[in-house]
PDB file of N, CA and C in Angstrom:
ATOM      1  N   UNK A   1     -59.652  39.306 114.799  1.00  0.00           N
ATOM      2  CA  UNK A   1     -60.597  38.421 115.408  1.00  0.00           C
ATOM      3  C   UNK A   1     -61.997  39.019 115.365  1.00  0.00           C
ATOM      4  N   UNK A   2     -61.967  40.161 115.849  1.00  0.00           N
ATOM      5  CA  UNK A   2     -63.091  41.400 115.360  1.00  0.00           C
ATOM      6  C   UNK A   2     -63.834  40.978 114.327  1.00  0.00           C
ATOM      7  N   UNK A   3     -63.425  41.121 113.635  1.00  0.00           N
ATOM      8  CA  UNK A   3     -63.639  41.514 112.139  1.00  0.00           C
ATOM      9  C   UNK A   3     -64.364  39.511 111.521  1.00  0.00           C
ATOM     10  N   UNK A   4     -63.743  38.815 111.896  1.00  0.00           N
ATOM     11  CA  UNK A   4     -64.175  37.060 111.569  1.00  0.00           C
ATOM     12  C   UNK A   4     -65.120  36.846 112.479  1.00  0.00           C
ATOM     13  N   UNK A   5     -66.044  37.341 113.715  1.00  0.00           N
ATOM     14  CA  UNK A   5     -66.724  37.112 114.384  1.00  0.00           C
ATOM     15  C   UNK A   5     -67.926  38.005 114.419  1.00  0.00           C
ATOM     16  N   UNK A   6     -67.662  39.112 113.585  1.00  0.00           N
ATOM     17  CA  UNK A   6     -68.497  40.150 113.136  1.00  0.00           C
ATOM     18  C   UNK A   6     -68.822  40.605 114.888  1.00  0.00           C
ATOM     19  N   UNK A   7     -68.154  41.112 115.031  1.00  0.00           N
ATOM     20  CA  UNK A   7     -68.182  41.511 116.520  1.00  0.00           C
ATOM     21  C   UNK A   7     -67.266  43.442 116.811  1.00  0.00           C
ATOM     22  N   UNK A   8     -67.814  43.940 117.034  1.00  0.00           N
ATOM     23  CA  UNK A   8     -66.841  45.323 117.616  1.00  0.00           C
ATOM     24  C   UNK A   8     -65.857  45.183 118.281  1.00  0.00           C
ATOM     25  N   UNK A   9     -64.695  46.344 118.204  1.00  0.00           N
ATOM     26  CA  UNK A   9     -63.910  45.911 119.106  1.00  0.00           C
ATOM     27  C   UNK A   9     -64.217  46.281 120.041  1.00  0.00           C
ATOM     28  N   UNK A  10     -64.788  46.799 121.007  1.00  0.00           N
ATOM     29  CA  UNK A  10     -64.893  47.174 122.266  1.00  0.00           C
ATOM     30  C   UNK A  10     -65.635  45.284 122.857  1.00  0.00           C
ATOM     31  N   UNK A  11     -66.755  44.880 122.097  1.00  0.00           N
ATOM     32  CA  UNK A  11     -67.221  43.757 122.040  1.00  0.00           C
ATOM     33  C   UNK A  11     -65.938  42.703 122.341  1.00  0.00           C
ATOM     34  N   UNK A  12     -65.388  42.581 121.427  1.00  0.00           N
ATOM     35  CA  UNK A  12     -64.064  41.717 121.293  1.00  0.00           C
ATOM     36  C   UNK A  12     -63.123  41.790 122.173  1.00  0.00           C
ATOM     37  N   UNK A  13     -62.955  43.214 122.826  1.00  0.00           N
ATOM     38  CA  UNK A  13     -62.081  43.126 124.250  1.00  0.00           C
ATOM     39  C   UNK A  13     -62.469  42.856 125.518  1.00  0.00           C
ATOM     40  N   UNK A  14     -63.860  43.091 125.594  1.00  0.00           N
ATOM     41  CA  UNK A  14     -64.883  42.269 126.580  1.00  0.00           C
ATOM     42  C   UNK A  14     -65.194  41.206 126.804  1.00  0.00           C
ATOM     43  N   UNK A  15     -65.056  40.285 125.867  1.00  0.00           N
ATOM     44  CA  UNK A  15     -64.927  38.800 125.574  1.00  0.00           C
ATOM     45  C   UNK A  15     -63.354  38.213 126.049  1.00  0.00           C
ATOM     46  N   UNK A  16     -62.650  39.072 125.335  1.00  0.00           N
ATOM     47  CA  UNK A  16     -61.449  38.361 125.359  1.00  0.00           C
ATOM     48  C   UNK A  16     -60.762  38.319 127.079  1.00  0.00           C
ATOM     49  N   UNK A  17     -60.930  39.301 127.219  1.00  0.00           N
ATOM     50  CA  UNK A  17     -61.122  39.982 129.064  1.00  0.00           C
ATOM     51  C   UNK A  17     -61.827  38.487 130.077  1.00  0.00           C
ATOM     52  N   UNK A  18     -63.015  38.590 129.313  1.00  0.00           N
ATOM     53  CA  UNK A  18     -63.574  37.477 130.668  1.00  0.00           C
ATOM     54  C   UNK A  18     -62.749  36.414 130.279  1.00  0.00           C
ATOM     55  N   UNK A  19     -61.600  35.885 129.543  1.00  0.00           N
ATOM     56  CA  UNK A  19     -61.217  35.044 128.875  1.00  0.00           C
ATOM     57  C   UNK A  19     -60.000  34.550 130.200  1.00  0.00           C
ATOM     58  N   UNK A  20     -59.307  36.090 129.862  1.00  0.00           N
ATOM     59  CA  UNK A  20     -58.245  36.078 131.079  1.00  0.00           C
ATOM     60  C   UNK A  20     -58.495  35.700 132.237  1.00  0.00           C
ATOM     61  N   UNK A  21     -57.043  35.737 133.404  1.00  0.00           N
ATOM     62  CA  UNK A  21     -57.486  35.489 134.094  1.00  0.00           C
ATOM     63  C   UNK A  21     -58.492  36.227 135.443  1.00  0.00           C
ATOM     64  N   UNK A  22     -58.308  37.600 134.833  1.00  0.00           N
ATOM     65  CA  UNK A  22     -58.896  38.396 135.554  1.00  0.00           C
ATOM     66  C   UNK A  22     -59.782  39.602 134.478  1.00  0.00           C
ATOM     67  N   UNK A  23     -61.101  40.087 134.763  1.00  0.00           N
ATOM     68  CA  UNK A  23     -61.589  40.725 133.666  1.00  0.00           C
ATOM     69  C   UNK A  23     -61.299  42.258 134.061  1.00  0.00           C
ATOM     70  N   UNK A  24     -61.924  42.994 132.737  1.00  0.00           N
ATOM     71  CA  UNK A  24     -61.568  44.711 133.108  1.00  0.00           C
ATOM     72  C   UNK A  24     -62.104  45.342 134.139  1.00  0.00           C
ATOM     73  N   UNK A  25     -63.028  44.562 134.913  1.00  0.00           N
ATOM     74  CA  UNK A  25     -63.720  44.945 136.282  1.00  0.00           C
ATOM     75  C   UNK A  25     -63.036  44.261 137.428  1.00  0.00           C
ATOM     76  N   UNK A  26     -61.541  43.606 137.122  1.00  0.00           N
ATOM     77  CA  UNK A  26     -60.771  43.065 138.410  1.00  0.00           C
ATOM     78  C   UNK A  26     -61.178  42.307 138.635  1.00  0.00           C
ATOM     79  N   UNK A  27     -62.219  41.220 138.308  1.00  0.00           N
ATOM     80  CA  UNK A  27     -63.077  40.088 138.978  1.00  0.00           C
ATOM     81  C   UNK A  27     -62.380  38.983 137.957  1.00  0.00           C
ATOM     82  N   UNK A  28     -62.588  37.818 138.727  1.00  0.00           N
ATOM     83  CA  UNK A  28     -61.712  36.610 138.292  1.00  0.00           C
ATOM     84  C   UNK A  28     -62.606  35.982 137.451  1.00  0.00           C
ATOM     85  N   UNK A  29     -61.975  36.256 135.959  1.00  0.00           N
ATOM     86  CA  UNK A  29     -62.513  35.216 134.771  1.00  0.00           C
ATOM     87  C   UNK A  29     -61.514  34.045 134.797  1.00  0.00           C
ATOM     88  N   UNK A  30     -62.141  33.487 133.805  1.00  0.00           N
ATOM     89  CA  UNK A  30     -61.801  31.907 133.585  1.00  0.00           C
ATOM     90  C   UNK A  30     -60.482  31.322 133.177  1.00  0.00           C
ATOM     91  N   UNK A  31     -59.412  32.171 132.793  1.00  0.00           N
ATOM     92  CA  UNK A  31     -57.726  31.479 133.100  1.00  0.00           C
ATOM     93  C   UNK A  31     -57.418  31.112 131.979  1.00  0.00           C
ATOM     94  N   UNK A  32     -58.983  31.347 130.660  1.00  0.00           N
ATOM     95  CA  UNK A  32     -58.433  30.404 129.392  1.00  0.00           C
ATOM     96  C   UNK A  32     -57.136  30.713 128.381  1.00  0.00           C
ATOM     97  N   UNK A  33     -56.903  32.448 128.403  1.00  0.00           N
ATOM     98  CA  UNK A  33     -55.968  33.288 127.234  1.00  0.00           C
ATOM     99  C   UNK A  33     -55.560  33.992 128.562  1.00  0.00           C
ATOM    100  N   UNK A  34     -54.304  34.177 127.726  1.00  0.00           N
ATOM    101  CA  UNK A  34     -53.166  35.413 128.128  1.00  0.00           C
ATOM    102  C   UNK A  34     -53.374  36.452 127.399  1.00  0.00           C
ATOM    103  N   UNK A  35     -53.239  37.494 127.308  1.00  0.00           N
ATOM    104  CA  UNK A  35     -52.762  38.895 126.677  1.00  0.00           C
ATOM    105  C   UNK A  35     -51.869  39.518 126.602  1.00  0.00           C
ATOM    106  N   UNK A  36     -50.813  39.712 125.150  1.00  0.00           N
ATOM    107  CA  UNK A  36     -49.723  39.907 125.495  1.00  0.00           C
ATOM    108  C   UNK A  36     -49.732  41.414 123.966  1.00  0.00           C
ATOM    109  N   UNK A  37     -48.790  42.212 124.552  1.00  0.00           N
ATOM    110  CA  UNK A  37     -48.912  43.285 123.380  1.00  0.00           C
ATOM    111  C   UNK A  37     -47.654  42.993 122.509  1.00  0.00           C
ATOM    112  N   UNK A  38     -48.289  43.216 121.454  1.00  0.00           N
ATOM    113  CA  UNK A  38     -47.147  42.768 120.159  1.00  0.00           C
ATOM    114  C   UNK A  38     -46.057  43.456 119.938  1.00  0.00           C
ATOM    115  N   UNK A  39     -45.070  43.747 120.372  1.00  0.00           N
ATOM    116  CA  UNK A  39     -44.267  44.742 120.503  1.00  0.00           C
ATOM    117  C   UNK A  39     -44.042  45.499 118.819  1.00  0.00           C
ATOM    118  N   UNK A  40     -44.031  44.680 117.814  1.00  0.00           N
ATOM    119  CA  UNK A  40     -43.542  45.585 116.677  1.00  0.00           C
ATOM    120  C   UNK A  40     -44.722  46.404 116.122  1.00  0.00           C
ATOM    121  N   UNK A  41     -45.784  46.322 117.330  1.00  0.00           N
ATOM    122  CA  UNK A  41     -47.192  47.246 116.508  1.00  0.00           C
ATOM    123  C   UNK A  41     -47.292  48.299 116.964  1.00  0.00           C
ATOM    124  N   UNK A  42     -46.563  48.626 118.259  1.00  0.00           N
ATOM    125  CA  UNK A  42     -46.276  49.380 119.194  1.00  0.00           C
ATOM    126  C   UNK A  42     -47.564  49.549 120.119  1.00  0.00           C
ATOM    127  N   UNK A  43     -48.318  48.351 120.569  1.00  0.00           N
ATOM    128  CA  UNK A  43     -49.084  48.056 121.573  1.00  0.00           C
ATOM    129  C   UNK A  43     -50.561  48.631 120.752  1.00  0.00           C
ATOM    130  N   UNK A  44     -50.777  48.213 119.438  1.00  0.00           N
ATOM    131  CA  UNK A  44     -52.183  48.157 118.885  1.00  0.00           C
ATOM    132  C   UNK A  44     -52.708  46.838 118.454  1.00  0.00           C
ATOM    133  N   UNK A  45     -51.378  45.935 118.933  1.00  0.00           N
ATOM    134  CA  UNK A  45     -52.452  44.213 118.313  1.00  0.00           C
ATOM    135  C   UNK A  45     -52.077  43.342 119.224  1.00  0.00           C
ATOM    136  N   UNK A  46     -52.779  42.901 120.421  1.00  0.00           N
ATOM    137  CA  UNK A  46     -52.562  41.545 121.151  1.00  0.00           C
ATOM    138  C   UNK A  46     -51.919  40.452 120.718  1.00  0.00           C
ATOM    139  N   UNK A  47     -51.438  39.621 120.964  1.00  0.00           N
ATOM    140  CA  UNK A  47     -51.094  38.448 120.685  1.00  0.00           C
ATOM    141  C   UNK A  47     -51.940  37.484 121.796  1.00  0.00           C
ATOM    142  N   UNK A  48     -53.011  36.504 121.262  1.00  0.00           N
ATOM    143  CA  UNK A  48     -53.659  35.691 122.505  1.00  0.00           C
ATOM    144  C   UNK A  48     -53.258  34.204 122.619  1.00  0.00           C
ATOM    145  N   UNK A  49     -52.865  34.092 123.765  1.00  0.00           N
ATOM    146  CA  UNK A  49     -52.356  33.034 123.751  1.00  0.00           C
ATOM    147  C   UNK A  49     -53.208  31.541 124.663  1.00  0.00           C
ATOM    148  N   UNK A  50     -53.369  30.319 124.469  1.00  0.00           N
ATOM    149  CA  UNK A  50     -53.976  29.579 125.766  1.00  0.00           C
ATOM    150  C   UNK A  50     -52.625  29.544 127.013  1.00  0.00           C
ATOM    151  N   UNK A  51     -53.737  29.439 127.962  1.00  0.00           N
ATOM    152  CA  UNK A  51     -53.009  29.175 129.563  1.00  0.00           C
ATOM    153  C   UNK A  51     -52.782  27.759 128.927  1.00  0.00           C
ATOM    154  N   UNK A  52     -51.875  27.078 130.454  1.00  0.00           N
ATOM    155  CA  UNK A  52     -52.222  25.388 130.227  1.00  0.00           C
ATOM    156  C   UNK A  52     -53.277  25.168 130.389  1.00  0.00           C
ATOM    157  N   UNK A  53     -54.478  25.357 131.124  1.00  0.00           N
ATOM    158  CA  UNK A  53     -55.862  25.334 131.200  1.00  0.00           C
ATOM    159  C   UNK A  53     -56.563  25.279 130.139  1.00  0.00           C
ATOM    160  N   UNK A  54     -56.224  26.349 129.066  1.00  0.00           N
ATOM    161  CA  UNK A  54     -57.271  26.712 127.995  1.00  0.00           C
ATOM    162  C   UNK A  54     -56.351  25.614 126.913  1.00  0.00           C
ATOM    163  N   UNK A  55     -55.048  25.236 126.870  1.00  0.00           N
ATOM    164  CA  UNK A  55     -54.816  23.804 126.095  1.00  0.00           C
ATOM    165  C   UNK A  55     -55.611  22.684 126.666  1.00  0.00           C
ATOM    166  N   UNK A  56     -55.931  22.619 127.710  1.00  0.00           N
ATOM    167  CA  UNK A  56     -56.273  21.155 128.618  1.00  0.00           C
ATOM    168  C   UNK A  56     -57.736  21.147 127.969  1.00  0.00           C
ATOM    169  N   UNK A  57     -58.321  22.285 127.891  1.00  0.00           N
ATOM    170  CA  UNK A  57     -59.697  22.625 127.503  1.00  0.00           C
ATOM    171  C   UNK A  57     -59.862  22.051 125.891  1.00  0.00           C
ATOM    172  N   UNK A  58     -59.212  22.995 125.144  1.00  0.00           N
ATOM    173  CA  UNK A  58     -58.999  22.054 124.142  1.00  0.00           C
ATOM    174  C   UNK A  58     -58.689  21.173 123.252  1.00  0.00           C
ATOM    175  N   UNK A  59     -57.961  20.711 124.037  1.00  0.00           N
ATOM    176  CA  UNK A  59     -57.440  18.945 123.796  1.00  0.00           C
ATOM    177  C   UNK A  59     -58.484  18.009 123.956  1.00  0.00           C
ATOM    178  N   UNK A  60     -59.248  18.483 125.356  1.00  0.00           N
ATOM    179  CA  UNK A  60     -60.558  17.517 125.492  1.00  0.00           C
ATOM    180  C   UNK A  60     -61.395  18.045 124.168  1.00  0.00           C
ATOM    181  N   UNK A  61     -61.590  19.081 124.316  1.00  0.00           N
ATOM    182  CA  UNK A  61     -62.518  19.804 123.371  1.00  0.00           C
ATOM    183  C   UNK A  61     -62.506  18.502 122.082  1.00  0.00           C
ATOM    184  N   UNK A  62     -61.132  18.518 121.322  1.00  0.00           N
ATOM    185  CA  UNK A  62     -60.630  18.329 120.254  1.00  0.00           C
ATOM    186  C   UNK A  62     -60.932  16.426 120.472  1.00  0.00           C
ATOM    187  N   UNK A  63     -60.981  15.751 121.877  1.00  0.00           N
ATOM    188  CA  UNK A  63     -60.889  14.252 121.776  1.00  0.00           C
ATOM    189  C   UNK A  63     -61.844  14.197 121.514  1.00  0.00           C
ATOM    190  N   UNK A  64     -63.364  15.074 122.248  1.00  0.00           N
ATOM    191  CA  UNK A  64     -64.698  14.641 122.221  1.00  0.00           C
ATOM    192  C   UNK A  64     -64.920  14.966 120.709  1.00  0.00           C
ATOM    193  N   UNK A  65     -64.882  15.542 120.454  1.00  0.00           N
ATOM    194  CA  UNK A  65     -65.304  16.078 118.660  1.00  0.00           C
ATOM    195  C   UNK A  65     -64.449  15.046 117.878  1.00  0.00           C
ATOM    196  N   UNK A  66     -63.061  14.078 118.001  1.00  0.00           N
ATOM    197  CA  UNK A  66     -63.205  13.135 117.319  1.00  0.00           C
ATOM    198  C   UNK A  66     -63.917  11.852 117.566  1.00  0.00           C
ATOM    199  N   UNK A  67     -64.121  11.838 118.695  1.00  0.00           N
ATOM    200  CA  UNK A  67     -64.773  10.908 119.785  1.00  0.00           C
ATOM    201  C   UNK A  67     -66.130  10.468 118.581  1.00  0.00           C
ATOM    202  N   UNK A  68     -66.669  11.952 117.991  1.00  0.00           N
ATOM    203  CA  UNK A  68     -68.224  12.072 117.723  1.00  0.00           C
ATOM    204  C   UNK A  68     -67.971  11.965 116.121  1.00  0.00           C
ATOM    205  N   UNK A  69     -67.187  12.109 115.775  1.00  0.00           N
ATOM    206  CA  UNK A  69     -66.513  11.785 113.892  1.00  0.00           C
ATOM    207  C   UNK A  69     -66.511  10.465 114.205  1.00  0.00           C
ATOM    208  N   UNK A  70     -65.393   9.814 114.864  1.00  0.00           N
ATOM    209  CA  UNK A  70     -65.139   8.353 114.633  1.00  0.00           C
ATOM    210  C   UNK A  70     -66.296   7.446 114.791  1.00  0.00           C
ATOM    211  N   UNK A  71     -67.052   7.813 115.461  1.00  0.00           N
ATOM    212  CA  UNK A  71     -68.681   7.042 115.887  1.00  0.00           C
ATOM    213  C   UNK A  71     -68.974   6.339 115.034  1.00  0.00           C
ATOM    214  N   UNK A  72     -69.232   4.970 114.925  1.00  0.00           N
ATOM    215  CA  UNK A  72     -70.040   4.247 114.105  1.00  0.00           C
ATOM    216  C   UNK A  72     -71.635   4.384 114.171  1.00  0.00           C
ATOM    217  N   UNK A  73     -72.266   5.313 115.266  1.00  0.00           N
ATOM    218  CA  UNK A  73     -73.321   5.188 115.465  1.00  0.00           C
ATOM    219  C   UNK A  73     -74.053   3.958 116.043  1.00  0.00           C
ATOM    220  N   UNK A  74     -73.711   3.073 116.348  1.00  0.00           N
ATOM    221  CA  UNK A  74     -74.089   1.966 116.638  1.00  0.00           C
ATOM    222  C   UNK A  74     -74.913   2.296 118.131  1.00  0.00           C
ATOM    223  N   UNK A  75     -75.924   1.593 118.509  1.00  0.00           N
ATOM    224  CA  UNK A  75     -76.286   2.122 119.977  1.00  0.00           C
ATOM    225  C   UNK A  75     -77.398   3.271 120.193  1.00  0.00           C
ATOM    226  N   UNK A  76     -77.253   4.197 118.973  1.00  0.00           N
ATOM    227  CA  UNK A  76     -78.251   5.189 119.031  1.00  0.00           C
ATOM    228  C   UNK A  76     -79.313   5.235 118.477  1.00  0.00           C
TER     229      UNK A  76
END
């Protein structure tokens, strides 16, 4: 993920952190990903997953963005 966002990893675990539901400073981030360690890497590659929250997020995400494809434009 690092590496496609041109981002560090220390960067990338700081992000992904406020993601959870709680960040590396114990303070309550936003509920969107889980963090889970990949067992056959022997705990060097996450697996990230959405909460139901972070699906609910982008499902809307995903209606409004066809919402804005299907548009005839009409109105604007």
């Amino acid at each position: 993920m690092e590496q496609d966002l041109g981002l560090s990893v220390a960067s990338g675990s700081r992000n992904t952190d406020y993601l959870c539901s709680q960040n590396r400073l114990k303070k309550a981030g936003l509920n969107l990903i889980t963090k889970e360690v990949e067992p056959a890497q022997h705990g060097r590659r996450l697996i990230l997953r959405l909460t139901p929250l972070g699906v609910r997020i982008k499902d809307d995400l995903l209606n409004e963005l066809n919402g804005f494809h299907n548009h005839t434009g009409d109105g604007i």
